[in-house]
PDB file of N, CA and C in Angstrom:
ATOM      1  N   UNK A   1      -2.236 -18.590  -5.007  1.00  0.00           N
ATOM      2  CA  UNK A   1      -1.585 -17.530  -4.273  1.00  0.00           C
ATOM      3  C   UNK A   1      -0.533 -16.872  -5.172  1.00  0.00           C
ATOM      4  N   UNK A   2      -0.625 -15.461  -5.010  1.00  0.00           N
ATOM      5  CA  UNK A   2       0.568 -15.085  -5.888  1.00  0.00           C
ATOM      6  C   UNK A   2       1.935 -14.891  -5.479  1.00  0.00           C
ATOM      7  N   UNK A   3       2.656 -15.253  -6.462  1.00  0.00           N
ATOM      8  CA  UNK A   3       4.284 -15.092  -6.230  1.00  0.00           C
ATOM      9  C   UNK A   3       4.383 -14.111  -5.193  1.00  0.00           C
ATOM     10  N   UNK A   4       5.702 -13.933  -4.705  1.00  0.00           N
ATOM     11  CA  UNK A   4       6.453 -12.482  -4.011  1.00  0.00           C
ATOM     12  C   UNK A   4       6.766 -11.483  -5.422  1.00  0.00           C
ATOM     13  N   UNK A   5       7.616 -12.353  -6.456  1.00  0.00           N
ATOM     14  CA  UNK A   5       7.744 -11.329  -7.668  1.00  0.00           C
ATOM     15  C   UNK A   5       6.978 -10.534  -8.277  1.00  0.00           C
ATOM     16  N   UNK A   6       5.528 -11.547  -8.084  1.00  0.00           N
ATOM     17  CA  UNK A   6       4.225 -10.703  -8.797  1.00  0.00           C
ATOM     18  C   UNK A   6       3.921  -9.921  -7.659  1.00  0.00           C
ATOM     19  N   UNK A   7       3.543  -9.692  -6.569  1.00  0.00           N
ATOM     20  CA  UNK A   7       3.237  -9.005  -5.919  1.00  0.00           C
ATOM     21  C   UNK A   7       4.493  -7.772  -5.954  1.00  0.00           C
ATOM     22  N   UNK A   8       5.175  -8.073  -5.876  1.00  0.00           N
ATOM     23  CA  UNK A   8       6.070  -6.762  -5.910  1.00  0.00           C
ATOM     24  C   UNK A   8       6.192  -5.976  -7.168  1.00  0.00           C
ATOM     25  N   UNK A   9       6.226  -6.605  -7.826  1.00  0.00           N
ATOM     26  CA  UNK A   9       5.171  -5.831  -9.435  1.00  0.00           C
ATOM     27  C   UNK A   9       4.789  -5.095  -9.506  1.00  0.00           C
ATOM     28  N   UNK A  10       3.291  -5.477  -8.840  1.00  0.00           N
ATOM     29  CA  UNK A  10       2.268  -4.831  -8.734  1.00  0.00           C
ATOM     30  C   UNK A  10       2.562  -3.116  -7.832  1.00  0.00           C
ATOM     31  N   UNK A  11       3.753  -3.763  -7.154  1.00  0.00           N
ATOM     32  CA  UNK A  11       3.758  -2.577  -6.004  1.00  0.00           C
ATOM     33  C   UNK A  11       5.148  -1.765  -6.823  1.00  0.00           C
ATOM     34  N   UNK A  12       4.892  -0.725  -7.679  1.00  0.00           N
ATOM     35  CA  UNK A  12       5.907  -0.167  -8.499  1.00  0.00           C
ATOM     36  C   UNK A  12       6.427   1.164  -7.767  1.00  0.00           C
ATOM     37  N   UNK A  13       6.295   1.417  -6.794  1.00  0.00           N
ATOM     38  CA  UNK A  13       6.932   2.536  -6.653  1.00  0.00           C
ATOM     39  C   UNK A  13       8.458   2.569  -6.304  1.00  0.00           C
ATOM     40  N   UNK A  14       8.828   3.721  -6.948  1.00  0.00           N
ATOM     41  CA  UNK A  14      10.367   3.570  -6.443  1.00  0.00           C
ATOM     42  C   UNK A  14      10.776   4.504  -5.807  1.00  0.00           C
ATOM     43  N   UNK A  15      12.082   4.030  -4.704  1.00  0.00           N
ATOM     44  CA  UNK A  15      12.462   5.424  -3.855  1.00  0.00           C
ATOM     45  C   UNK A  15      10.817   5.784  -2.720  1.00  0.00           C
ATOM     46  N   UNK A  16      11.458   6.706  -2.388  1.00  0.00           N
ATOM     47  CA  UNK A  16      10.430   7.288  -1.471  1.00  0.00           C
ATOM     48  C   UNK A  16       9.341   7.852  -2.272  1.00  0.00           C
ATOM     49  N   UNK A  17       7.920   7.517  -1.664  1.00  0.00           N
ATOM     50  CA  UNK A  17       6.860   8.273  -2.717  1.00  0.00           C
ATOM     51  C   UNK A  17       7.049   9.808  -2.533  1.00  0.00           C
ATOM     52  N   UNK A  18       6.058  10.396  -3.140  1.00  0.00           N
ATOM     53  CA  UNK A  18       6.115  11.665  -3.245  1.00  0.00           C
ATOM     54  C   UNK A  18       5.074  12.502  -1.514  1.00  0.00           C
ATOM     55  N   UNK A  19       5.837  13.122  -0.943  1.00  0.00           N
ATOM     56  CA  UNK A  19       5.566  13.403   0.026  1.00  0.00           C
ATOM     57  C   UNK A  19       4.053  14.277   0.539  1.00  0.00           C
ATOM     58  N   UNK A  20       3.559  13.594   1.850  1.00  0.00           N
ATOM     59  CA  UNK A  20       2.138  14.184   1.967  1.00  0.00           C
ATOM     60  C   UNK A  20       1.187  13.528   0.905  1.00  0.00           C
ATOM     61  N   UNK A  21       1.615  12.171   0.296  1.00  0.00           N
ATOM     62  CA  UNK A  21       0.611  11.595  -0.719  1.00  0.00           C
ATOM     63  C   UNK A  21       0.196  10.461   0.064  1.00  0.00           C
ATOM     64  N   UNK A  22      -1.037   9.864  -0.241  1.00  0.00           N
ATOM     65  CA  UNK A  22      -1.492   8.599   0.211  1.00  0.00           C
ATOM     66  C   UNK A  22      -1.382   7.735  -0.680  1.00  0.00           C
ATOM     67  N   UNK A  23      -0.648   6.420  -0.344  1.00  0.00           N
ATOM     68  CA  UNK A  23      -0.351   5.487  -1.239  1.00  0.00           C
ATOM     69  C   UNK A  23      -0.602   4.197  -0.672  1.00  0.00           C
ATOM     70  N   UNK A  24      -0.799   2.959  -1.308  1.00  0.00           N
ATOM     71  CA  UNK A  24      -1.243   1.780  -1.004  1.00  0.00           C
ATOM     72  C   UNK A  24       0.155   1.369  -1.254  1.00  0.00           C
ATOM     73  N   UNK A  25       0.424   0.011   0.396  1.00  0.00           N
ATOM     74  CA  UNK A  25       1.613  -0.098   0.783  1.00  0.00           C
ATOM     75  C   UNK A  25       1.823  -1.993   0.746  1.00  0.00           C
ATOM     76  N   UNK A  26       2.913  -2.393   0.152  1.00  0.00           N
ATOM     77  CA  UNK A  26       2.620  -3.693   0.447  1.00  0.00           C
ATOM     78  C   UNK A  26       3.544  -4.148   1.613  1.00  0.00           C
ATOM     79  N   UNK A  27       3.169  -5.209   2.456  1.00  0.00           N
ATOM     80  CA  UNK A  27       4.262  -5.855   3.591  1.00  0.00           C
ATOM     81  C   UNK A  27       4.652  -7.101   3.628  1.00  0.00           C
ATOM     82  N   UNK A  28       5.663  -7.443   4.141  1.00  0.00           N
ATOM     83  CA  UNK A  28       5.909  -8.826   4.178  1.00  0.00           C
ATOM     84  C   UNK A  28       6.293  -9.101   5.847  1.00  0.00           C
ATOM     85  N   UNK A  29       6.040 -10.288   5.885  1.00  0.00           N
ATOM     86  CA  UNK A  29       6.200 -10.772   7.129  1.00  0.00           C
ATOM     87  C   UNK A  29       6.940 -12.429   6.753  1.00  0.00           C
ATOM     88  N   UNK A  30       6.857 -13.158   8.149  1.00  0.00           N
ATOM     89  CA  UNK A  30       7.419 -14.911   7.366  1.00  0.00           C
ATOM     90  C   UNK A  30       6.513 -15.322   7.127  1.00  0.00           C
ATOM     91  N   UNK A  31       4.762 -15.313   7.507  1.00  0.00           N
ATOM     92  CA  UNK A  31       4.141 -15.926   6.003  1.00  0.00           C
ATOM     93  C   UNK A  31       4.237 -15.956   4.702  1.00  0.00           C
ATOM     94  N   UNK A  32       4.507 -14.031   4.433  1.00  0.00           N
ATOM     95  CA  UNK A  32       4.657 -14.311   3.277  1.00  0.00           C
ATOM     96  C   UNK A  32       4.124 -12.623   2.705  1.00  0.00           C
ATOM     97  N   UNK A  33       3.566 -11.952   1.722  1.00  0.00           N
ATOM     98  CA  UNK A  33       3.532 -10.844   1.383  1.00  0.00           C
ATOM     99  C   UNK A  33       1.817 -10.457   1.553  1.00  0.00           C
ATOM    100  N   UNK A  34       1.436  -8.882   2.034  1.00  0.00           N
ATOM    101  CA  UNK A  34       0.252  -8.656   1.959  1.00  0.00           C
ATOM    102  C   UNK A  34      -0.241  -7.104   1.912  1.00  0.00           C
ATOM    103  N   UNK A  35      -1.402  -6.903   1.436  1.00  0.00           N
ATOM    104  CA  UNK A  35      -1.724  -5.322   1.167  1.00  0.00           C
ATOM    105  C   UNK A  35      -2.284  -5.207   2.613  1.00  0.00           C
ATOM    106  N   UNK A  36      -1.932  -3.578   2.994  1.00  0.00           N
ATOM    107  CA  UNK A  36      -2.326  -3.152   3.983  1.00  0.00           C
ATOM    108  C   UNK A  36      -3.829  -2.704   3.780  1.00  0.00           C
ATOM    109  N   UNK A  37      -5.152  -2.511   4.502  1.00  0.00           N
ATOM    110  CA  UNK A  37      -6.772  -2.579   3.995  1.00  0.00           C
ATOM    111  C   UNK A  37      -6.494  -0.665   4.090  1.00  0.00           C
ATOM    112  N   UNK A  38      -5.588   0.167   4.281  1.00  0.00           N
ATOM    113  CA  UNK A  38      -5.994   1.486   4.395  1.00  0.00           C
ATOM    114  C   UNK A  38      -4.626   2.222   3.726  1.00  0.00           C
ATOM    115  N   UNK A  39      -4.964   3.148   3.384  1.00  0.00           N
ATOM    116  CA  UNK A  39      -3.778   4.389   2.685  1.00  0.00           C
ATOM    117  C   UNK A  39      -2.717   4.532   3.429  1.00  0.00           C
ATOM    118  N   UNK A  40      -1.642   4.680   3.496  1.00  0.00           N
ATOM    119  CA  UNK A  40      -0.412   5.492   3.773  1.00  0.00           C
ATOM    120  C   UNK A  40       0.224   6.147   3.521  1.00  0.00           C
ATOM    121  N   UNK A  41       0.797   7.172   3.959  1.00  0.00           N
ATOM    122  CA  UNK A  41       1.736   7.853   4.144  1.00  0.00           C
ATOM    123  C   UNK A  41       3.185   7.973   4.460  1.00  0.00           C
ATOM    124  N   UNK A  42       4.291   8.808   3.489  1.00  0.00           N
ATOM    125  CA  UNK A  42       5.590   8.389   4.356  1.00  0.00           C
ATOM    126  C   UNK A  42       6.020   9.663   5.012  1.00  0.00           C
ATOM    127  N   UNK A  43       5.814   9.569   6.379  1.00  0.00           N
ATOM    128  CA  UNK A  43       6.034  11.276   7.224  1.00  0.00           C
ATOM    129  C   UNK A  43       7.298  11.227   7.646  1.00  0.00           C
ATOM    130  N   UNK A  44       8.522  12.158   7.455  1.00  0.00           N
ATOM    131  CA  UNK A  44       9.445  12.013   8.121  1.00  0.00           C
ATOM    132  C   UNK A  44      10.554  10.306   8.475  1.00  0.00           C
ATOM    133  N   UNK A  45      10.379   9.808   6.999  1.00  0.00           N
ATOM    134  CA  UNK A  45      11.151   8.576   7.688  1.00  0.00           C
ATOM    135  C   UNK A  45      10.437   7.562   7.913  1.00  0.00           C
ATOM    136  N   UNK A  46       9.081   7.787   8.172  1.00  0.00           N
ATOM    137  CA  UNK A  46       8.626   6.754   8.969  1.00  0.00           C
ATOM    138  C   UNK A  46       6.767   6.415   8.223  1.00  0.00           C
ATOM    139  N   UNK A  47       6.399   5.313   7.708  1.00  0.00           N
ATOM    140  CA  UNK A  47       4.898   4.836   7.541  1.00  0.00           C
ATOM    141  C   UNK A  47       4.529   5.263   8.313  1.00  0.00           C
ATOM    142  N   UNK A  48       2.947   6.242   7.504  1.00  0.00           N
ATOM    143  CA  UNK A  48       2.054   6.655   8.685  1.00  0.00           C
ATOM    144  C   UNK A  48       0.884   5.961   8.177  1.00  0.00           C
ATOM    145  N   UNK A  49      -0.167   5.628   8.736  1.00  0.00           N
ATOM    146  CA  UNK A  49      -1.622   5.644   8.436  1.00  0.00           C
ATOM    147  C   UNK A  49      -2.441   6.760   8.111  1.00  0.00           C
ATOM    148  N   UNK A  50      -2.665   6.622   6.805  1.00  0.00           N
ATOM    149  CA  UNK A  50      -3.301   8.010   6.404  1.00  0.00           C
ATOM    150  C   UNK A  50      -4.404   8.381   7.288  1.00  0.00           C
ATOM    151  N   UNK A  51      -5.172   7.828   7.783  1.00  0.00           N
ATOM    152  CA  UNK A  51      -6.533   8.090   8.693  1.00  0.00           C
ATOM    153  C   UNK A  51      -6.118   8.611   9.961  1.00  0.00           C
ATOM    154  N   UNK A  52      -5.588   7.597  10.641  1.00  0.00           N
ATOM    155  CA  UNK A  52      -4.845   7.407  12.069  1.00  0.00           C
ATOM    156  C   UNK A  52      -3.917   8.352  12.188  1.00  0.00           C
ATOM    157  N   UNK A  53      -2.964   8.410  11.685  1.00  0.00           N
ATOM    158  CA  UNK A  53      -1.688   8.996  12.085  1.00  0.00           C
ATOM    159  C   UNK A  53      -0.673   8.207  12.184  1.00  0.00           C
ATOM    160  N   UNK A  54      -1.629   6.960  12.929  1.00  0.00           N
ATOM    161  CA  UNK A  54      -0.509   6.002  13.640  1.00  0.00           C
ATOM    162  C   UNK A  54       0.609   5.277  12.977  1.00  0.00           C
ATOM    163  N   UNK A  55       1.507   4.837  13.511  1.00  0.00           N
ATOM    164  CA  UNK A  55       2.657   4.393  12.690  1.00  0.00           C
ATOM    165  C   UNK A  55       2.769   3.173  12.164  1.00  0.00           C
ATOM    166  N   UNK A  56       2.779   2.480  11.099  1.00  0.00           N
ATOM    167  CA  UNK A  56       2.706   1.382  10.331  1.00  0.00           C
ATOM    168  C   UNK A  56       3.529   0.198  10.858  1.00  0.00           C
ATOM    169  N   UNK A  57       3.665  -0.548  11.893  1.00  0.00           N
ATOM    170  CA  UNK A  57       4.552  -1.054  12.735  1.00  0.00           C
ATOM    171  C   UNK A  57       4.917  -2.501  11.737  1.00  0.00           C
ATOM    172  N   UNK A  58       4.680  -2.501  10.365  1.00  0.00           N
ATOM    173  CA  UNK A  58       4.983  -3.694   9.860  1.00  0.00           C
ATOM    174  C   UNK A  58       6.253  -3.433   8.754  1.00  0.00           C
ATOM    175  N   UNK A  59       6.842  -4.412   8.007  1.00  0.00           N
ATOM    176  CA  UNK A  59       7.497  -4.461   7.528  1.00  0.00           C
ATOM    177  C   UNK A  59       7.067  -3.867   5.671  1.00  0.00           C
ATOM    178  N   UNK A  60       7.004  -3.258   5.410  1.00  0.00           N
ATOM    179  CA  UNK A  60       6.882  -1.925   4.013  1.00  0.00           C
ATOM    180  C   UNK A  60       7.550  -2.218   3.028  1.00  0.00           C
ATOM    181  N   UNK A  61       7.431  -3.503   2.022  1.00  0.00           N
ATOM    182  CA  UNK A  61       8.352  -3.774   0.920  1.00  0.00           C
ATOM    183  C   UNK A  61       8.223  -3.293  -0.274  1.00  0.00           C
ATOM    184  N   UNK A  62       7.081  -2.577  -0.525  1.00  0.00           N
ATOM    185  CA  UNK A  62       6.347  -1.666  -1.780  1.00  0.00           C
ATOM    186  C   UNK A  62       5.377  -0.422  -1.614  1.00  0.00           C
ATOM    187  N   UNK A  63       5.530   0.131  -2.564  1.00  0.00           N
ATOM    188  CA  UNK A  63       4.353   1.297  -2.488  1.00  0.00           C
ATOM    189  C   UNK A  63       3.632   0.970  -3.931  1.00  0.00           C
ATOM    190  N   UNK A  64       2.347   1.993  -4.062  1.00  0.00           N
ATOM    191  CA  UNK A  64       2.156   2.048  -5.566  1.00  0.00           C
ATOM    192  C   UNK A  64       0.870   3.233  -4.829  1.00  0.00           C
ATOM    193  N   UNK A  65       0.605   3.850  -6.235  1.00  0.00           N
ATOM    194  CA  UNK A  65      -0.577   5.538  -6.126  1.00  0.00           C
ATOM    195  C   UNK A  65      -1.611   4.599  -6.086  1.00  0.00           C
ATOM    196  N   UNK A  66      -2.627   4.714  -5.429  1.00  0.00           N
ATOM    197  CA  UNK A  66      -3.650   4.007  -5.266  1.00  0.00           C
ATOM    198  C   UNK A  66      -4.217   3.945  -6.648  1.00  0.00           C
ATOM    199  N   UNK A  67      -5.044   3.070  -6.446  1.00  0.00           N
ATOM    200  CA  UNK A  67      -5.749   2.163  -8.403  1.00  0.00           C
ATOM    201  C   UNK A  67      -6.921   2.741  -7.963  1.00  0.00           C
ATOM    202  N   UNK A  68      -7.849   3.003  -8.945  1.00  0.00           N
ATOM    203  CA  UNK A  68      -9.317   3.727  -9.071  1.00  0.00           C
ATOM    204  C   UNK A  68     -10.027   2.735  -8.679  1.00  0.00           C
ATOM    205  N   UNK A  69     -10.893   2.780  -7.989  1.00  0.00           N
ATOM    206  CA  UNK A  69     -12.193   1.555  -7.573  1.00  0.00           C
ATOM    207  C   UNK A  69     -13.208   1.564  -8.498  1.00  0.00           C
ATOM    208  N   UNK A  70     -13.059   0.220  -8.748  1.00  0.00           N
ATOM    209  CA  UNK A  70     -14.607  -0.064 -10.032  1.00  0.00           C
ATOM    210  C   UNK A  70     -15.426   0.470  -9.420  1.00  0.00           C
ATOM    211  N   UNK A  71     -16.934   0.506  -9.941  1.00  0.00           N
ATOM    212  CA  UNK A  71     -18.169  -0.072  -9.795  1.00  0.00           C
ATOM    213  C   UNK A  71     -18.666  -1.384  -8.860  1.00  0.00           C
ATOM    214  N   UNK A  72     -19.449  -1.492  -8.022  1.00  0.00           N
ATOM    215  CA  UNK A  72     -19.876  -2.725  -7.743  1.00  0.00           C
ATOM    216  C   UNK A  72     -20.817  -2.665  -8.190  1.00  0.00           C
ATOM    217  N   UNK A  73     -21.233  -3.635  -8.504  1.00  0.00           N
ATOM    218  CA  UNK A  73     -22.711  -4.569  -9.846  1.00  0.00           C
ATOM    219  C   UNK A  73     -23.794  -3.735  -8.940  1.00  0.00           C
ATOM    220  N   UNK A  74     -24.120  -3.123  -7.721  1.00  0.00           N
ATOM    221  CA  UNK A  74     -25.239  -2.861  -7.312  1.00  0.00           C
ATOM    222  C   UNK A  74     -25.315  -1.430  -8.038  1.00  0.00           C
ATOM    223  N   UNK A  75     -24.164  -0.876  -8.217  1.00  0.00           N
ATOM    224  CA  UNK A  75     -23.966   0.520  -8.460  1.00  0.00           C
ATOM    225  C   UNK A  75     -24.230   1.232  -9.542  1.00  0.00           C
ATOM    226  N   UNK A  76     -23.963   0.118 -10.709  1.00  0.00           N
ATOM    227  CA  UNK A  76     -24.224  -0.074 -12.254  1.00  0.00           C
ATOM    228  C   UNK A  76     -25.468  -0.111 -12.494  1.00  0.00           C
ATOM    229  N   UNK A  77     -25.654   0.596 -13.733  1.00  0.00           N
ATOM    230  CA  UNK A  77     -27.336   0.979 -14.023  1.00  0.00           C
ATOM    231  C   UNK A  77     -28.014  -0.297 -14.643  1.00  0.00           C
TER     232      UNK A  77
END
């Protein structure tokens, strides 16, 4: 399992992201730290769900610009 330090690492954004962008968000709770499975947004103050709208009702300890998605092995020639 990875650290909290490494995970927050990973999650480099600083300050508020850049507005109307979709960004991958990390959270923590008392288990312990985790990526949210969908994009976000920061509207007015407040985590949105890029899809939804809806409001991110968890605790938001990182951002970072979303990472490019490999290939999956089926996809590859």
């Amino acid at each position: 399992m990875a650290t909290r330090e490494k995970r927050l690492a990973q999650f480099d954004g600083n300050g508020e992201p850049p507005p109307n962008l979709p960004v991958e968000v990390l959270c923590e709770d008392h288990s312990g730290t985790y990526q949210l499975p969908f994009a976000c947004r920061w509207i007015d103050g407040q985590w949105r769900n890029d899809r939804t709208g809806g409001m991110v009702e968890a605790t938001v300890v990182g951002w970072r610009l979303p990472r490019p998605r490999s290939e999956s092995a089926a996809e590859r020639p």
